[in-house]
N, C-alpha and C. Protein backbone atom coordinates (compact mmCIF):
# COMPACT_ATOMS: atom_id res chain seq x y z
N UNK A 1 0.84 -1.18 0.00
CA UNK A 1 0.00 0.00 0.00
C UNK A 1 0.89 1.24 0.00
N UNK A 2 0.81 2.12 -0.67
CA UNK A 2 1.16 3.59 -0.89
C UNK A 2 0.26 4.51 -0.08
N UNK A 3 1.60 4.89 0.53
CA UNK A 3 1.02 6.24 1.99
C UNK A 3 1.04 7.13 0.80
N UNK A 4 0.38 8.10 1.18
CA UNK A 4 0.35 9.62 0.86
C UNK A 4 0.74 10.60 1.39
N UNK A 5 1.35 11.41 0.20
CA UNK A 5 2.54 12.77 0.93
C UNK A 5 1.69 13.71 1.29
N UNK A 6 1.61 14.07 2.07
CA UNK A 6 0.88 15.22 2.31
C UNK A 6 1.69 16.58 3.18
N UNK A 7 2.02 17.63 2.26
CA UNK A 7 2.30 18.94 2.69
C UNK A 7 1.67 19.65 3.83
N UNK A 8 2.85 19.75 4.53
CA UNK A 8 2.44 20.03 5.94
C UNK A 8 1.84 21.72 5.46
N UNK A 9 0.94 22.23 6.15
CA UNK A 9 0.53 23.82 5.75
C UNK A 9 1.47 24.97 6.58
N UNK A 10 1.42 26.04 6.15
CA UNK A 10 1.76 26.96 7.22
C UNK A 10 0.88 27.69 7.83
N UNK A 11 1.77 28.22 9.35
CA UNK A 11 0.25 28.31 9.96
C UNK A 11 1.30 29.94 10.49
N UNK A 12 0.09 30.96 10.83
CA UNK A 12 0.28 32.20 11.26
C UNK A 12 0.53 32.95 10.25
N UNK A 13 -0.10 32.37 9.25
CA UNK A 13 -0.06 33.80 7.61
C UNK A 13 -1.27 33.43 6.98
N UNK A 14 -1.48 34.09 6.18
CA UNK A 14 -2.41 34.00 4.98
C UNK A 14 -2.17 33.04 3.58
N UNK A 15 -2.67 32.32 3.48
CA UNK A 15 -2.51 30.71 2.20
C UNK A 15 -3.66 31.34 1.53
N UNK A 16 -3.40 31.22 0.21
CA UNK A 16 -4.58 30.94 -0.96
C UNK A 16 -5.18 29.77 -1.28
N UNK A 17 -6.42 29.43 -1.21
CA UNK A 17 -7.10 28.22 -0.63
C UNK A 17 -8.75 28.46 -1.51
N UNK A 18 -9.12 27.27 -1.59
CA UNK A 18 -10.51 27.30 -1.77
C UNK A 18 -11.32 27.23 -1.20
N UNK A 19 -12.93 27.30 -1.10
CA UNK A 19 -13.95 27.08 0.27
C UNK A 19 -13.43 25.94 0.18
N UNK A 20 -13.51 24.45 -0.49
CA UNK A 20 -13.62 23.18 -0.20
C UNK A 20 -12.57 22.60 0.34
N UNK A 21 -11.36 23.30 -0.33
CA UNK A 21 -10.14 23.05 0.23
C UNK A 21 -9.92 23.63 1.87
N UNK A 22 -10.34 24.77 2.35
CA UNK A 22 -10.37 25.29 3.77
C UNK A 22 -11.51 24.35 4.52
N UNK A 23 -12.85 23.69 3.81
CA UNK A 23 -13.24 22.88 4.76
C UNK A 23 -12.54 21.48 5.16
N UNK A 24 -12.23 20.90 3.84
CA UNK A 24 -11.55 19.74 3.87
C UNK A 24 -10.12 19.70 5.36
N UNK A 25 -9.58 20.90 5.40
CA UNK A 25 -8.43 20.83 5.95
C UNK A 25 -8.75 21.00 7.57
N UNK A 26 -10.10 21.87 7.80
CA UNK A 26 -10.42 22.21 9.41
C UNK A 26 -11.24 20.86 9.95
N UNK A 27 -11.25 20.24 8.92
CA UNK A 27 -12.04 18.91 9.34
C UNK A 27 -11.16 17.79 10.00
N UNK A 28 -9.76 18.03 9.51
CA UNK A 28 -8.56 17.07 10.08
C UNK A 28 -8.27 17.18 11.43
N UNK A 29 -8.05 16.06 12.26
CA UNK A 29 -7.42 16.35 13.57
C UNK A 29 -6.90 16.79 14.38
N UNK A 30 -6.00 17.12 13.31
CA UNK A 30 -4.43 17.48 13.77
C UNK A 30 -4.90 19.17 14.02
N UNK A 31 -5.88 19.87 13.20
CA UNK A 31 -6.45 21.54 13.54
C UNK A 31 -7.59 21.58 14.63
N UNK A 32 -7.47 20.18 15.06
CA UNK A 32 -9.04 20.63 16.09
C UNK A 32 -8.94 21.71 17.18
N UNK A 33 -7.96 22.02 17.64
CA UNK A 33 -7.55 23.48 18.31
C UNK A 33 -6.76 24.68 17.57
N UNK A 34 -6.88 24.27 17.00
CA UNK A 34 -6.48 25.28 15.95
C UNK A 34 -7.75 26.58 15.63
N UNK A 35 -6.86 27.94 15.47
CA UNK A 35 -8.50 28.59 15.01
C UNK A 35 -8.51 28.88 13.80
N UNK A 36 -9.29 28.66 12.90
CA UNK A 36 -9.00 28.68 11.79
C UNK A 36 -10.23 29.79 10.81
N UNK A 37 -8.94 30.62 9.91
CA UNK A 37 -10.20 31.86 9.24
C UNK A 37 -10.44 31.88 7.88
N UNK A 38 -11.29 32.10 7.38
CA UNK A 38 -11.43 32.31 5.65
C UNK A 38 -11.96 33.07 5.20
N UNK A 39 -10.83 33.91 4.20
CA UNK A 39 -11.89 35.50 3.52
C UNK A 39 -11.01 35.82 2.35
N UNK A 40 -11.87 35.96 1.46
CA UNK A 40 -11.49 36.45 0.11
C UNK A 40 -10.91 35.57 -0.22
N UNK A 41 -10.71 34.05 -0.30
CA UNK A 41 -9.79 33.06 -1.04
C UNK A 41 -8.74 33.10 -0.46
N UNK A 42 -9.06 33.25 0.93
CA UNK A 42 -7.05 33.08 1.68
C UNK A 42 -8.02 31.96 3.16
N UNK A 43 -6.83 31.33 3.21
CA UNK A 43 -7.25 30.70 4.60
C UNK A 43 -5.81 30.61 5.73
N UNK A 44 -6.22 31.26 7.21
CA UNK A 44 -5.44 30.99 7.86
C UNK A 44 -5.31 29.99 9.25
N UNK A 45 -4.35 29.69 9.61
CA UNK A 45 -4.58 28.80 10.86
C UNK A 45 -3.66 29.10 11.82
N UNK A 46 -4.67 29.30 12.82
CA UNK A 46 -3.49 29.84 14.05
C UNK A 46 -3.26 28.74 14.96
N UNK A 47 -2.16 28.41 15.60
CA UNK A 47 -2.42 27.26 16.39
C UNK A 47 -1.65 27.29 17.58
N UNK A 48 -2.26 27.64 19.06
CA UNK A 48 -1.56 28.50 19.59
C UNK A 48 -0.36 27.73 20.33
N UNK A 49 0.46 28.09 20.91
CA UNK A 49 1.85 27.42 21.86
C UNK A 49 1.17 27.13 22.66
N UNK A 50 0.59 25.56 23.70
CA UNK A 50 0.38 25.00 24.36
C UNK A 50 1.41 24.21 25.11
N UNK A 51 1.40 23.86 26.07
CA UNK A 51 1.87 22.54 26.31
C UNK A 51 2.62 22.83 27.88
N UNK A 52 3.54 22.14 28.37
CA UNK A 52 3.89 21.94 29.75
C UNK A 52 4.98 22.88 29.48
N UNK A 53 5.93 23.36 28.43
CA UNK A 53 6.95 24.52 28.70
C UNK A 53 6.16 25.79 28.23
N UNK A 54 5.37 25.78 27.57
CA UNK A 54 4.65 27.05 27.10
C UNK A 54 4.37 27.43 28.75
N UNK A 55 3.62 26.01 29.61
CA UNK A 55 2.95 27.02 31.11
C UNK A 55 3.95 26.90 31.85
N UNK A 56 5.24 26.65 31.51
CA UNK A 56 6.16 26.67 32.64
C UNK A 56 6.79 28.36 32.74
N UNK A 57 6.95 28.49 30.80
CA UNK A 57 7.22 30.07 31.07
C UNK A 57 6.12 31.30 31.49
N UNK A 58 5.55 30.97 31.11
CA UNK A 58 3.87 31.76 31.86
C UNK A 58 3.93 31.47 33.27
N UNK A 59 4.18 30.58 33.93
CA UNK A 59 4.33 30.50 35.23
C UNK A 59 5.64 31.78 35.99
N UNK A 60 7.10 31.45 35.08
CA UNK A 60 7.99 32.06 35.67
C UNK A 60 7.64 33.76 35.41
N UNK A 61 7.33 34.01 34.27
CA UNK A 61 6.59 35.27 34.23
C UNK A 61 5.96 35.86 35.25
N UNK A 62 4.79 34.96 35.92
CA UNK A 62 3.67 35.39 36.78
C UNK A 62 4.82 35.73 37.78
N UNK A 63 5.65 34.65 38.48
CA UNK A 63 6.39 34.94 39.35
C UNK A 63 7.13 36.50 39.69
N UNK A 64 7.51 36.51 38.48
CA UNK A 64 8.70 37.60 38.24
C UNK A 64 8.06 38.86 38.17
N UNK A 65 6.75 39.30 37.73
CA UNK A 65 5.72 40.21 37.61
C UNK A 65 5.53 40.50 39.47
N UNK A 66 5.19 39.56 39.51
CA UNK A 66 4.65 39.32 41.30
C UNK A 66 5.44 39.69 42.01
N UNK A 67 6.87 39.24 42.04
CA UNK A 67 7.96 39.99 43.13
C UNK A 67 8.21 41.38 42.18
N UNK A 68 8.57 41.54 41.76
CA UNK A 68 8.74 43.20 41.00
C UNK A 68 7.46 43.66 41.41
N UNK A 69 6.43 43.72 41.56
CA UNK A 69 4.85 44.37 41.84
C UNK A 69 5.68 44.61 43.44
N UNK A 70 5.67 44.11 44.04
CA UNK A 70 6.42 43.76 45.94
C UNK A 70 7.52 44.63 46.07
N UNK A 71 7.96 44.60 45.16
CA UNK A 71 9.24 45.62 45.77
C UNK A 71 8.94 47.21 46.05
């Protein structure tokens, strides 16, 4: 059996896209948190930084905000 190549998209710009082609693609898994927009024949996908180091630096942030607020 022959896998299929499939081109990864870019995400945080504007792509030229079709309606069918922008539904086909928000329908996939891999965008289910993803937010995804379409206007004038462009489609974009934002997909935001999640995960356990994304809240580790949001954490040290809060910290560092918090004692600087204290002083």
């Amino acid at each position: 059996m022959m896998s299929q190549l499939q081109t990864k998209l870019l995400t945080d710009t504007w792509v030229t896209a079709t309606w069918d082609e922008y539904i086909e693609i928000i329908t996939q898994p891999e965008y289910d948190r993803a937010k995804c927009y379409y206007y004038n024949g462009q489609l974009r996908l934002e997909i935001a930084a999640v995960g356990a180091d994304h809240a580790d630096d949001n954490g040290i942030l809060v910290i560092l905000i918090n004692l600087f607020g204290h002083c």
